[in-house]
PDB file of N, CA and C in Angstrom:
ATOM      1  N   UNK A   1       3.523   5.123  -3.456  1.00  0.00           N
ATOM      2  CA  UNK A   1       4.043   4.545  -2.242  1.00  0.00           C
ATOM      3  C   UNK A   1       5.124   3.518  -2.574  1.00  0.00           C
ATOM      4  N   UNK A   2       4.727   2.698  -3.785  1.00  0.00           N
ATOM      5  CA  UNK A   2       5.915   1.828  -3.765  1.00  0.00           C
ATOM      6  C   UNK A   2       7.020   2.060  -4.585  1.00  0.00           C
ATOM      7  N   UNK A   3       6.715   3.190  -5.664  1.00  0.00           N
ATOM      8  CA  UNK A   3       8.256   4.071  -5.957  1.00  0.00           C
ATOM      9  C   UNK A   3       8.686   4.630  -5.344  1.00  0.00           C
ATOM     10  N   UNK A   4       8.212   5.303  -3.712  1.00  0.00           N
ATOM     11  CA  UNK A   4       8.903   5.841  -2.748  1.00  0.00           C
ATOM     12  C   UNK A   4      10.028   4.772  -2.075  1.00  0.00           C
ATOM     13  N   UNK A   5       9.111   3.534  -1.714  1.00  0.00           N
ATOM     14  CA  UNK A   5      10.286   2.285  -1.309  1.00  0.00           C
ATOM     15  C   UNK A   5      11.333   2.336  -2.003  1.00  0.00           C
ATOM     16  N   UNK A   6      11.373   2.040  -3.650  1.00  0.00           N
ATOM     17  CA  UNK A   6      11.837   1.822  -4.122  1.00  0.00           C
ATOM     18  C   UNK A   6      13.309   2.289  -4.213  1.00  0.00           C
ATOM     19  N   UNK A   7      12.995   3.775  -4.219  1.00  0.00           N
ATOM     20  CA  UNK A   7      13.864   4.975  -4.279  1.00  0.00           C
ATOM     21  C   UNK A   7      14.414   5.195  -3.340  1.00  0.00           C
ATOM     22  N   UNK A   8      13.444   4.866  -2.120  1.00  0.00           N
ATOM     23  CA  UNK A   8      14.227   4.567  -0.438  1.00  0.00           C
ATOM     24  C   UNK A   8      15.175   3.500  -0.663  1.00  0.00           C
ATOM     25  N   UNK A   9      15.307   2.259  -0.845  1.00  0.00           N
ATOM     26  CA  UNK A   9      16.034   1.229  -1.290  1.00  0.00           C
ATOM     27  C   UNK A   9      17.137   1.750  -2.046  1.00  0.00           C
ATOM     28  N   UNK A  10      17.144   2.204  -3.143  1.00  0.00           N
ATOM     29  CA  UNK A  10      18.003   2.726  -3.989  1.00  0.00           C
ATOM     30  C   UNK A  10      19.040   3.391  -3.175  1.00  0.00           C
ATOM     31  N   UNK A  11      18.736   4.466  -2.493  1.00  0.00           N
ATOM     32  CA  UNK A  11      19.413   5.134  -1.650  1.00  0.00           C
ATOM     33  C   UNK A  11      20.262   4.715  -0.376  1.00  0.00           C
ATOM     34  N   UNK A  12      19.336   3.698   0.151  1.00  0.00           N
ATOM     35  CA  UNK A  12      20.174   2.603   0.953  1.00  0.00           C
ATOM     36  C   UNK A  12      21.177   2.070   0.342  1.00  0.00           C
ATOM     37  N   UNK A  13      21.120   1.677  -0.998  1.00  0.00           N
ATOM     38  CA  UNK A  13      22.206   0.551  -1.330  1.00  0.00           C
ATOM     39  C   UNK A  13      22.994   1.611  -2.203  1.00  0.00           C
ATOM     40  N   UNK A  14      22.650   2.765  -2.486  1.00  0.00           N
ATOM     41  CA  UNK A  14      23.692   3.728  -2.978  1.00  0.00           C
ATOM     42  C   UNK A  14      24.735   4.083  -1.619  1.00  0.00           C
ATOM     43  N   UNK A  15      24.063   4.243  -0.523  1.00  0.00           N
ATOM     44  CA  UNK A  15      24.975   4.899   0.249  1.00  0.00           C
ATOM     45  C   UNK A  15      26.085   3.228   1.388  1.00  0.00           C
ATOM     46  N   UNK A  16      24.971   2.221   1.017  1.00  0.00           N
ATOM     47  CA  UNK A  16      25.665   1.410   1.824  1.00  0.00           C
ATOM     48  C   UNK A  16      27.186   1.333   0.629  1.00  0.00           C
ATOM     49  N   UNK A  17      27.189   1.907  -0.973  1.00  0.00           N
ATOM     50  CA  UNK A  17      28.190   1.066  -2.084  1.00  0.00           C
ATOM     51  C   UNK A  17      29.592   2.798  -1.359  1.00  0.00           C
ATOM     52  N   UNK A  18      28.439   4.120  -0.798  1.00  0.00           N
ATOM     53  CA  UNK A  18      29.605   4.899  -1.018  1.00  0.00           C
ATOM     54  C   UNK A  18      30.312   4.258   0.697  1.00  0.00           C
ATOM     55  N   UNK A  19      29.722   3.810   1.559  1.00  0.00           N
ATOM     56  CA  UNK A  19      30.418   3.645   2.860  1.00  0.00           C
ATOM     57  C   UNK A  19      31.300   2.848   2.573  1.00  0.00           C
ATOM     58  N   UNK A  20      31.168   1.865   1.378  1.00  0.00           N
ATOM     59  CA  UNK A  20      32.201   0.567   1.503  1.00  0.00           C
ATOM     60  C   UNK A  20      33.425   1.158   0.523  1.00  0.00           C
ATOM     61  N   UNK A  21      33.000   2.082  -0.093  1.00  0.00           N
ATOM     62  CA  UNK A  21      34.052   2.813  -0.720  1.00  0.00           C
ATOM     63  C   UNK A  21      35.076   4.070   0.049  1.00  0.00           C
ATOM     64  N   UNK A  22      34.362   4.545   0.877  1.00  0.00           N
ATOM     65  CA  UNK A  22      35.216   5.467   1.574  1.00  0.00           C
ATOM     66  C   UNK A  22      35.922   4.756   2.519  1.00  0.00           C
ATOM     67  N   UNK A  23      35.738   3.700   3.342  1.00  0.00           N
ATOM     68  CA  UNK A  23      36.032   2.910   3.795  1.00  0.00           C
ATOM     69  C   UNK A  23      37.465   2.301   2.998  1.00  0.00           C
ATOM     70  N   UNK A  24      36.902   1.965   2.040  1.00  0.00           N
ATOM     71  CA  UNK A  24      38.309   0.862   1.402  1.00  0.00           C
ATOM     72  C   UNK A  24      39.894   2.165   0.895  1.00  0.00           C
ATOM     73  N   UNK A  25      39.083   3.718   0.930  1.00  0.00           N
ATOM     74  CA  UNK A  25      39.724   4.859   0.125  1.00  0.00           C
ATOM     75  C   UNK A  25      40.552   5.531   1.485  1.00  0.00           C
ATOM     76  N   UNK A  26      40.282   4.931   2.658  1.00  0.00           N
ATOM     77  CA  UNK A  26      40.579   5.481   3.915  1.00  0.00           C
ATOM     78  C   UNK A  26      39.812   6.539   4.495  1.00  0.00           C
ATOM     79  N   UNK A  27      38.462   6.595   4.481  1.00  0.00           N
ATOM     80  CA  UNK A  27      37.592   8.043   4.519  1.00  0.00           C
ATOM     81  C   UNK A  27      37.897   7.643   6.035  1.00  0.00           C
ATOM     82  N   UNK A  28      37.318   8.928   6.747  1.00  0.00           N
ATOM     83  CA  UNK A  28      37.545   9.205   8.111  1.00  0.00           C
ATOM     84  C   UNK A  28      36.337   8.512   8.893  1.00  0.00           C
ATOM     85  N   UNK A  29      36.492   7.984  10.304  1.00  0.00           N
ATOM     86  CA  UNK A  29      35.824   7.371  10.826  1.00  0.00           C
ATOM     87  C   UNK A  29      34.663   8.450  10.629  1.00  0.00           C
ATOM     88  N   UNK A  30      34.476   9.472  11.134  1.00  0.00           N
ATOM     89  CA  UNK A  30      33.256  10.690  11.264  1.00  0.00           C
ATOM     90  C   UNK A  30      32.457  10.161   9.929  1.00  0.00           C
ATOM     91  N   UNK A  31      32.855  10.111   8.727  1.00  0.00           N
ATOM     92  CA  UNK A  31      31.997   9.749   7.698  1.00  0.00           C
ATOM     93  C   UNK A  31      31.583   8.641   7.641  1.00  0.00           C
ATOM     94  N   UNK A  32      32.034   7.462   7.970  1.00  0.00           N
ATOM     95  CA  UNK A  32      31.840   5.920   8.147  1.00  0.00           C
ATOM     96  C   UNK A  32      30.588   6.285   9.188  1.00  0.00           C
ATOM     97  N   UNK A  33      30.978   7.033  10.211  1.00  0.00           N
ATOM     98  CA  UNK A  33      29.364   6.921  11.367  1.00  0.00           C
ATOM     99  C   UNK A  33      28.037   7.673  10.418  1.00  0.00           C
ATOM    100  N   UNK A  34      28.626   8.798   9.816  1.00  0.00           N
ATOM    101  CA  UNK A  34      27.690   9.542   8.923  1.00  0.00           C
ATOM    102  C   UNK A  34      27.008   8.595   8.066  1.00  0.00           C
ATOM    103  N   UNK A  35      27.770   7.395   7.518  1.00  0.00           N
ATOM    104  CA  UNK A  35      27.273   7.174   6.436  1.00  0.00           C
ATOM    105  C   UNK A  35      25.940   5.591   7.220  1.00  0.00           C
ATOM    106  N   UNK A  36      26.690   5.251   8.094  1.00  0.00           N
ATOM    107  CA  UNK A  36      25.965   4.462   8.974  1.00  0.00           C
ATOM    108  C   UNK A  36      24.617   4.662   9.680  1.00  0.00           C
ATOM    109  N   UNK A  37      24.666   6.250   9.887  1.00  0.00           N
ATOM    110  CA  UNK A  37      23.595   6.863  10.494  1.00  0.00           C
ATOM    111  C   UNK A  37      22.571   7.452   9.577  1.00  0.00           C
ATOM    112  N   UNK A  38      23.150   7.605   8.001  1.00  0.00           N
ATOM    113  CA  UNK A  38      22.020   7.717   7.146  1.00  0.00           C
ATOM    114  C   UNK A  38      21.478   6.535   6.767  1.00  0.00           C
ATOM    115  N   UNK A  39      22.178   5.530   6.407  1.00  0.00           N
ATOM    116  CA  UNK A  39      21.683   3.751   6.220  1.00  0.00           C
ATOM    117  C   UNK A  39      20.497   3.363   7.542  1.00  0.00           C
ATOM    118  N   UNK A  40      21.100   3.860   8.915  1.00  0.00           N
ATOM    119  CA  UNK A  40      20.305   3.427   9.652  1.00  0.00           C
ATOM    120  C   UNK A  40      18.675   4.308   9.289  1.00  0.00           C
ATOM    121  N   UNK A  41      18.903   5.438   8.835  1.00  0.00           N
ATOM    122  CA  UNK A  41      17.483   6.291   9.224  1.00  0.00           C
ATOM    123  C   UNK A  41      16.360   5.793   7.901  1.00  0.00           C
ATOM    124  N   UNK A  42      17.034   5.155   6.977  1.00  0.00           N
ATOM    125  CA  UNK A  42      16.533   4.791   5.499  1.00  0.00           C
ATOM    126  C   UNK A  42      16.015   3.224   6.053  1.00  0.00           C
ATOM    127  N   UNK A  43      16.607   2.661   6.499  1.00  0.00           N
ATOM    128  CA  UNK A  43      16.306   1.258   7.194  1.00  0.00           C
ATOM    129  C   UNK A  43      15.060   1.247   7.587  1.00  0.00           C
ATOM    130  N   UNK A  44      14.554   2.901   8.615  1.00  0.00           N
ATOM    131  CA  UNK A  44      13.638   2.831   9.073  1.00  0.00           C
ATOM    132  C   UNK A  44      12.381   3.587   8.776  1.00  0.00           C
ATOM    133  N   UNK A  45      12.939   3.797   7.705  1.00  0.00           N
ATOM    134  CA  UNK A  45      12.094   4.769   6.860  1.00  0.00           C
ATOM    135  C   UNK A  45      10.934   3.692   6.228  1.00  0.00           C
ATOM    136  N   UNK A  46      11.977   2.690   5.792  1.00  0.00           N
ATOM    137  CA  UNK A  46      11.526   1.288   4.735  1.00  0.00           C
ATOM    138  C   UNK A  46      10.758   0.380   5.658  1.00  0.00           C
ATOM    139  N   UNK A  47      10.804   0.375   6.657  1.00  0.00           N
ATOM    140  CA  UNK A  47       9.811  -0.312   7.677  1.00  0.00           C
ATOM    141  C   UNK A  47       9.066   0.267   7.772  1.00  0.00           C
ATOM    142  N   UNK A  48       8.869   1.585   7.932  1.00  0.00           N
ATOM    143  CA  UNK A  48       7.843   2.803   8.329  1.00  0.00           C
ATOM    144  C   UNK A  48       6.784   2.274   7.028  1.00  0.00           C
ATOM    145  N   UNK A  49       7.555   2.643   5.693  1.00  0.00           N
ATOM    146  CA  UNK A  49       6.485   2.401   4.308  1.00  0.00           C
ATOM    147  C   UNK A  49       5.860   1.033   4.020  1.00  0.00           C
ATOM    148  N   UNK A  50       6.432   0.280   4.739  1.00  0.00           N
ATOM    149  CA  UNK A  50       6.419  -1.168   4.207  1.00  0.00           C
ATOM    150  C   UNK A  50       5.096  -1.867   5.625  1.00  0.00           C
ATOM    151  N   UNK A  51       5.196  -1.206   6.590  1.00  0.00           N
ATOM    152  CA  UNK A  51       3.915  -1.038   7.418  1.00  0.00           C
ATOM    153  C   UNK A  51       2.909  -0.257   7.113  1.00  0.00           C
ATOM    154  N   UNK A  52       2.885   0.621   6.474  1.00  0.00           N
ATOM    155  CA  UNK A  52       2.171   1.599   6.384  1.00  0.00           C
ATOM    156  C   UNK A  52       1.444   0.903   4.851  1.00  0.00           C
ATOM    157  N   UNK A  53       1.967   0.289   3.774  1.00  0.00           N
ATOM    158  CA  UNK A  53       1.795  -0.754   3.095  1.00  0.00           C
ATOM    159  C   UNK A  53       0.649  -1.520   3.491  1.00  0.00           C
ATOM    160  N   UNK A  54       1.215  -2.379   4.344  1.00  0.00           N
ATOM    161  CA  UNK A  54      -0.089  -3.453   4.974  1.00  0.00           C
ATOM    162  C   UNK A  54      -0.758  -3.312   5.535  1.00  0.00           C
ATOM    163  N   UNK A  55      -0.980  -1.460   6.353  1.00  0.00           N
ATOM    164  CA  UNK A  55      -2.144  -1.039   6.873  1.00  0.00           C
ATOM    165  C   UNK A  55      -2.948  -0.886   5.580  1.00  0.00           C
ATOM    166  N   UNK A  56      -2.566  -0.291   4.317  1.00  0.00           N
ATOM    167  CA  UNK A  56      -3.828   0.278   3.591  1.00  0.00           C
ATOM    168  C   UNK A  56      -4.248  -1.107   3.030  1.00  0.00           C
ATOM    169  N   UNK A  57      -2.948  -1.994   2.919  1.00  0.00           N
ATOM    170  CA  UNK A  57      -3.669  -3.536   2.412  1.00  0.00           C
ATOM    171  C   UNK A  57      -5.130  -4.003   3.300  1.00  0.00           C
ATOM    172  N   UNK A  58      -4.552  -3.948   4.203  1.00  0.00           N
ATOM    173  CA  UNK A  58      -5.704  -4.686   5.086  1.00  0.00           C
ATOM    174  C   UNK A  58      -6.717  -3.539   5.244  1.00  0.00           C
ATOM    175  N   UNK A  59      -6.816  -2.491   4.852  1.00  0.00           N
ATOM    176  CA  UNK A  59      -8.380  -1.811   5.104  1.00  0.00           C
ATOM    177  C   UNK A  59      -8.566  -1.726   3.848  1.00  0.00           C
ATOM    178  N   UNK A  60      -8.314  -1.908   2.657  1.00  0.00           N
ATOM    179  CA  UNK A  60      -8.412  -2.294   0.965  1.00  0.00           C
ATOM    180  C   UNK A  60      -9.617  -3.614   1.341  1.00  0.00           C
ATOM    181  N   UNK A  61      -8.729  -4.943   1.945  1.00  0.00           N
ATOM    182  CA  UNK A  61      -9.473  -6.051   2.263  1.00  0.00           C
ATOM    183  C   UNK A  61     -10.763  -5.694   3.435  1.00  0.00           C
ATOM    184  N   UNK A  62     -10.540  -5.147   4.295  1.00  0.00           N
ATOM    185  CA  UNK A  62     -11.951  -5.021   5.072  1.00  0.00           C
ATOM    186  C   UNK A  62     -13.042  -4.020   4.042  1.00  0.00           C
ATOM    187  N   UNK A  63     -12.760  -3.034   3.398  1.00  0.00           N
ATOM    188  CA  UNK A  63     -13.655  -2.965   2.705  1.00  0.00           C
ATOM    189  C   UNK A  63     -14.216  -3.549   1.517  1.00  0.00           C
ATOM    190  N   UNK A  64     -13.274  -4.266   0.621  1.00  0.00           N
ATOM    191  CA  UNK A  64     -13.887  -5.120   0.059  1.00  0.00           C
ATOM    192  C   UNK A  64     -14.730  -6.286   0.796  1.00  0.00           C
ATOM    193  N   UNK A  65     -14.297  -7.422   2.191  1.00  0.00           N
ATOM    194  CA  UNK A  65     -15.541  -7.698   3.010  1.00  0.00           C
ATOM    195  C   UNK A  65     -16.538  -7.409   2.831  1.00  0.00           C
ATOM    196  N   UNK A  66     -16.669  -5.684   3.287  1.00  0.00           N
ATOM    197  CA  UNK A  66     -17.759  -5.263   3.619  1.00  0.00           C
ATOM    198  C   UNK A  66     -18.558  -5.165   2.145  1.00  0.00           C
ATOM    199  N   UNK A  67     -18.331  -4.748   1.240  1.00  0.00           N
ATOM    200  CA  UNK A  67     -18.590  -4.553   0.124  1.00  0.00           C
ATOM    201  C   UNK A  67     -19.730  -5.742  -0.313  1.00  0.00           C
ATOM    202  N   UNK A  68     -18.893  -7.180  -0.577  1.00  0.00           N
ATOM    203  CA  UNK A  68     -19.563  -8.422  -0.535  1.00  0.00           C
ATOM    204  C   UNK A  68     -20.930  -8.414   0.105  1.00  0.00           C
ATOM    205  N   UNK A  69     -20.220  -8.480   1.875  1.00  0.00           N
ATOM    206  CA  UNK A  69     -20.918  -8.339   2.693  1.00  0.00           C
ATOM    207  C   UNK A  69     -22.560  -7.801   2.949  1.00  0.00           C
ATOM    208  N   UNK A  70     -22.040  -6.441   2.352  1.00  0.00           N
ATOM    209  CA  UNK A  70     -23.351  -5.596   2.471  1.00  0.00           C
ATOM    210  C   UNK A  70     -24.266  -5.496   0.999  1.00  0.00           C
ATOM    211  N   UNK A  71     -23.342  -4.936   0.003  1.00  0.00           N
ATOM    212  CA  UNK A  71     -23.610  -4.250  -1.090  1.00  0.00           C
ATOM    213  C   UNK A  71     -24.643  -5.593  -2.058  1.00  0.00           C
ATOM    214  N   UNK A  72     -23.898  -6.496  -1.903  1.00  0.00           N
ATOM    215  CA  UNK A  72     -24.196  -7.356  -2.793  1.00  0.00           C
ATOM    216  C   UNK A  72     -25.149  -8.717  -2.375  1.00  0.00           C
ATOM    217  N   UNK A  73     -25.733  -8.736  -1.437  1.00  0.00           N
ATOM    218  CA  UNK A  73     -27.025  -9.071  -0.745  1.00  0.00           C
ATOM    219  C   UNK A  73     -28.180  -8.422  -1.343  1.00  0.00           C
ATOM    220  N   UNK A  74     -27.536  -7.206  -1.239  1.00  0.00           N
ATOM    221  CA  UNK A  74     -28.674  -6.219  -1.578  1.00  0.00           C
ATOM    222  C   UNK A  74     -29.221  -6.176  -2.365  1.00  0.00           C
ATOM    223  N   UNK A  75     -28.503  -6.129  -3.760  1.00  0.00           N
ATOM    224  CA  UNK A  75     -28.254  -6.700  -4.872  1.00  0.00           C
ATOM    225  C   UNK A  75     -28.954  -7.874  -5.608  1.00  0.00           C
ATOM    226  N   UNK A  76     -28.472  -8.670  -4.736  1.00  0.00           N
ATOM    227  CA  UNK A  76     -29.181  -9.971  -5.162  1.00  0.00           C
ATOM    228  C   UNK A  76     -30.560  -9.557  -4.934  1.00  0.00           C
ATOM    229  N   UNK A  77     -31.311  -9.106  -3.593  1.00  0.00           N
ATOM    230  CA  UNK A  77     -32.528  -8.918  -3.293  1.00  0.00           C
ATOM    231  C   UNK A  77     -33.434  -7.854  -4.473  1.00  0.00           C
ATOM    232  N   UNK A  78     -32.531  -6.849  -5.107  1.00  0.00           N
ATOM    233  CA  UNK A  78     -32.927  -6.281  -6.125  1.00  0.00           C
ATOM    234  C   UNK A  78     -33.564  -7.250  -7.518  1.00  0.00           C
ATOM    235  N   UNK A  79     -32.081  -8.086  -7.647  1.00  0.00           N
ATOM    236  CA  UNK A  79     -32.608  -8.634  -8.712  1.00  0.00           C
ATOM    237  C   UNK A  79     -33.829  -9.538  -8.570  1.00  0.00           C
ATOM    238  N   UNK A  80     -34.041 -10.366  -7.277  1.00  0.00           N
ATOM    239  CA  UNK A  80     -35.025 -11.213  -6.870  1.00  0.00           C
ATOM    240  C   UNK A  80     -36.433 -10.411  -7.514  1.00  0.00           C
ATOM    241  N   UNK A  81     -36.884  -9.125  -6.558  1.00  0.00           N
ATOM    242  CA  UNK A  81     -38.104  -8.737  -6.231  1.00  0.00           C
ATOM    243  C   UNK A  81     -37.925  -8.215  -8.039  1.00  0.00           C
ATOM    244  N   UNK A  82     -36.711  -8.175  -8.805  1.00  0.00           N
ATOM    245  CA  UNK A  82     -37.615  -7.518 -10.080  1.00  0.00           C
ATOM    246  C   UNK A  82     -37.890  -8.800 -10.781  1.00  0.00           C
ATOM    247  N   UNK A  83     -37.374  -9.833 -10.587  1.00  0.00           N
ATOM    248  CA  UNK A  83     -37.824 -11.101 -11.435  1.00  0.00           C
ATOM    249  C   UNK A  83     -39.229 -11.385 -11.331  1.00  0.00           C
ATOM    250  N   UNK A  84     -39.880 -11.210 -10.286  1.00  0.00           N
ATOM    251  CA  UNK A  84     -41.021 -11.085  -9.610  1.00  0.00           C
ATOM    252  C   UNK A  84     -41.995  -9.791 -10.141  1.00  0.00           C
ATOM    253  N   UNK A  85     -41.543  -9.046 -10.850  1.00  0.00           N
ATOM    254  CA  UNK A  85     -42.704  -7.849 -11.490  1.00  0.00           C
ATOM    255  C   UNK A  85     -42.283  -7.104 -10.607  1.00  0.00           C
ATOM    256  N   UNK A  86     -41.333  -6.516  -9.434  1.00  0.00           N
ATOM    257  CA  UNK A  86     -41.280  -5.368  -8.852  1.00  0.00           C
ATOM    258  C   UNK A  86     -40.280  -4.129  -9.811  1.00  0.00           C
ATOM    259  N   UNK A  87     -40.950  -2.880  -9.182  1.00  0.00           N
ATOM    260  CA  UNK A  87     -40.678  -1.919 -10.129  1.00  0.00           C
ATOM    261  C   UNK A  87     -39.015  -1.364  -9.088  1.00  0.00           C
ATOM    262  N   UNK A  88     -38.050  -2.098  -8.640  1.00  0.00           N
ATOM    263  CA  UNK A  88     -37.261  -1.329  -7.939  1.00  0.00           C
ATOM    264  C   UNK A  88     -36.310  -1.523  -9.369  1.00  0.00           C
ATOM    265  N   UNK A  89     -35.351  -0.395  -8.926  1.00  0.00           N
ATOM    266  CA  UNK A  89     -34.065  -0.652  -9.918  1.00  0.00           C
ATOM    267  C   UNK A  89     -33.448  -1.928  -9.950  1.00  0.00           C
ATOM    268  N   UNK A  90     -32.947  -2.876 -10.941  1.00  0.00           N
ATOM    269  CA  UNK A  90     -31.800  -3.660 -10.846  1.00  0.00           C
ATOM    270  C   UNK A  90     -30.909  -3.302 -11.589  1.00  0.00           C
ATOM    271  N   UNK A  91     -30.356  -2.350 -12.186  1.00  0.00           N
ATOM    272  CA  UNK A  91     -29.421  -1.805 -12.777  1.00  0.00           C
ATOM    273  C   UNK A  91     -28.120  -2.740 -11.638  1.00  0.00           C
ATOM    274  N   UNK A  92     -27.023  -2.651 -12.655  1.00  0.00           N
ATOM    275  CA  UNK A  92     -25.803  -2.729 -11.971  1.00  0.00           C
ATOM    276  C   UNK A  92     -24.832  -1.858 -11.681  1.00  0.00           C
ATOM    277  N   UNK A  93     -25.463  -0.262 -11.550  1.00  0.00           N
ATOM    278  CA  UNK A  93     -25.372   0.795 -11.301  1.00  0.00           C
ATOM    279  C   UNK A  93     -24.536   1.203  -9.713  1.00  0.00           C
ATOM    280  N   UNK A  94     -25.519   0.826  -9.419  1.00  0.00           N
ATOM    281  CA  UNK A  94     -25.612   0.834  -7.304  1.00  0.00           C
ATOM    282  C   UNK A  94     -24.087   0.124  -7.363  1.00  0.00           C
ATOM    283  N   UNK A  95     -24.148  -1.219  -7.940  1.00  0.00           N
ATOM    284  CA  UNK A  95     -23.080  -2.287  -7.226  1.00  0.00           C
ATOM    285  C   UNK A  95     -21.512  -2.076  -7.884  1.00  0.00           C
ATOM    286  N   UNK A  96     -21.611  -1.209  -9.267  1.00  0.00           N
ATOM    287  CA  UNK A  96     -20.407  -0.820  -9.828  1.00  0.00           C
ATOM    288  C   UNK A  96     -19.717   0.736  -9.165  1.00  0.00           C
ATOM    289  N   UNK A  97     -21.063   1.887  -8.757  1.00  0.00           N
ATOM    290  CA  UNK A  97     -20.605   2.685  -7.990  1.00  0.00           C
ATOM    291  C   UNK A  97     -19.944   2.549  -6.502  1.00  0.00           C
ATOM    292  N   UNK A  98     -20.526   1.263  -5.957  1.00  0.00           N
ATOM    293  CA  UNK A  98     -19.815   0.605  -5.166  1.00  0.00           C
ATOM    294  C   UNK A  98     -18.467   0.425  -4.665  1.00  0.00           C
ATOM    295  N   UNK A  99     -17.964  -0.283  -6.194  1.00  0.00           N
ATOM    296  CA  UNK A  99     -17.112  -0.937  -6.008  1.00  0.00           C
ATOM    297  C   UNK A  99     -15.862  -0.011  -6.475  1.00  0.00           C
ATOM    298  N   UNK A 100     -16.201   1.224  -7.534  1.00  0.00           N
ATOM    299  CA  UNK A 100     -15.408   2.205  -7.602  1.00  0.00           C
ATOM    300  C   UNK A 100     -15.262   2.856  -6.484  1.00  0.00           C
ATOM    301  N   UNK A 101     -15.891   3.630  -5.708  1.00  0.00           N
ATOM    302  CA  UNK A 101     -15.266   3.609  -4.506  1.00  0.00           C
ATOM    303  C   UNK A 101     -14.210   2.966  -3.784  1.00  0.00           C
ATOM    304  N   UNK A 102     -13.738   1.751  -3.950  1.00  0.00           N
ATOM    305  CA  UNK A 102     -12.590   0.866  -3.099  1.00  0.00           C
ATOM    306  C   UNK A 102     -11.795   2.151  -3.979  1.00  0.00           C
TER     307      UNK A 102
END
């Protein structure tokens, strides 16, 4: 995702270097709009990724929350009842398969 930006970017500032060049070379207005109208669609391409970015950020962070939240209560309660002589697992098994998941 973020070598796609990247490469999106690239392409923006490749085509904003050929507009300022056809421009200075006398290129024809038709290409100046062409070249304007591909800058514009890359513009919004890069907003598109760069939102789409901070959606997976922020559900990255709500599941880690939840993770805390849930997983590792649990956890603790494991290790409690085996300090105590109970026969449940406390492996750190459960809480590392967990967290591979994110």
């Amino acid at each position: 995702m973020a070598i796609n930006t990247f490469n999106t970017l690239n392409e923006e500032k490749t085509l904003d270097s050929q507009g300022k060049t056809h421009s200075s070379q006398g290129g024809t207005m038709e290409q100046q709009k062409e070249l304007d109208h591909n800058a514009n669609i890359l513009k919004k391409s890069v907003q598109i990724v760069m939102k789409e970015i901070s959606n997976a950020l922020t559900l990255a962070e709500q599941m880690q929350l939840a993770l805390i939240a849930e997983e590792l209560p649990e956890w603790k309660k494991r290790q409690q009842v085996a300090c105590i002589g109970g026969p449940h697992n406390t492996c750190l098994e459960q809480l590392c398969k967990a967290a591979e998941n994110l």
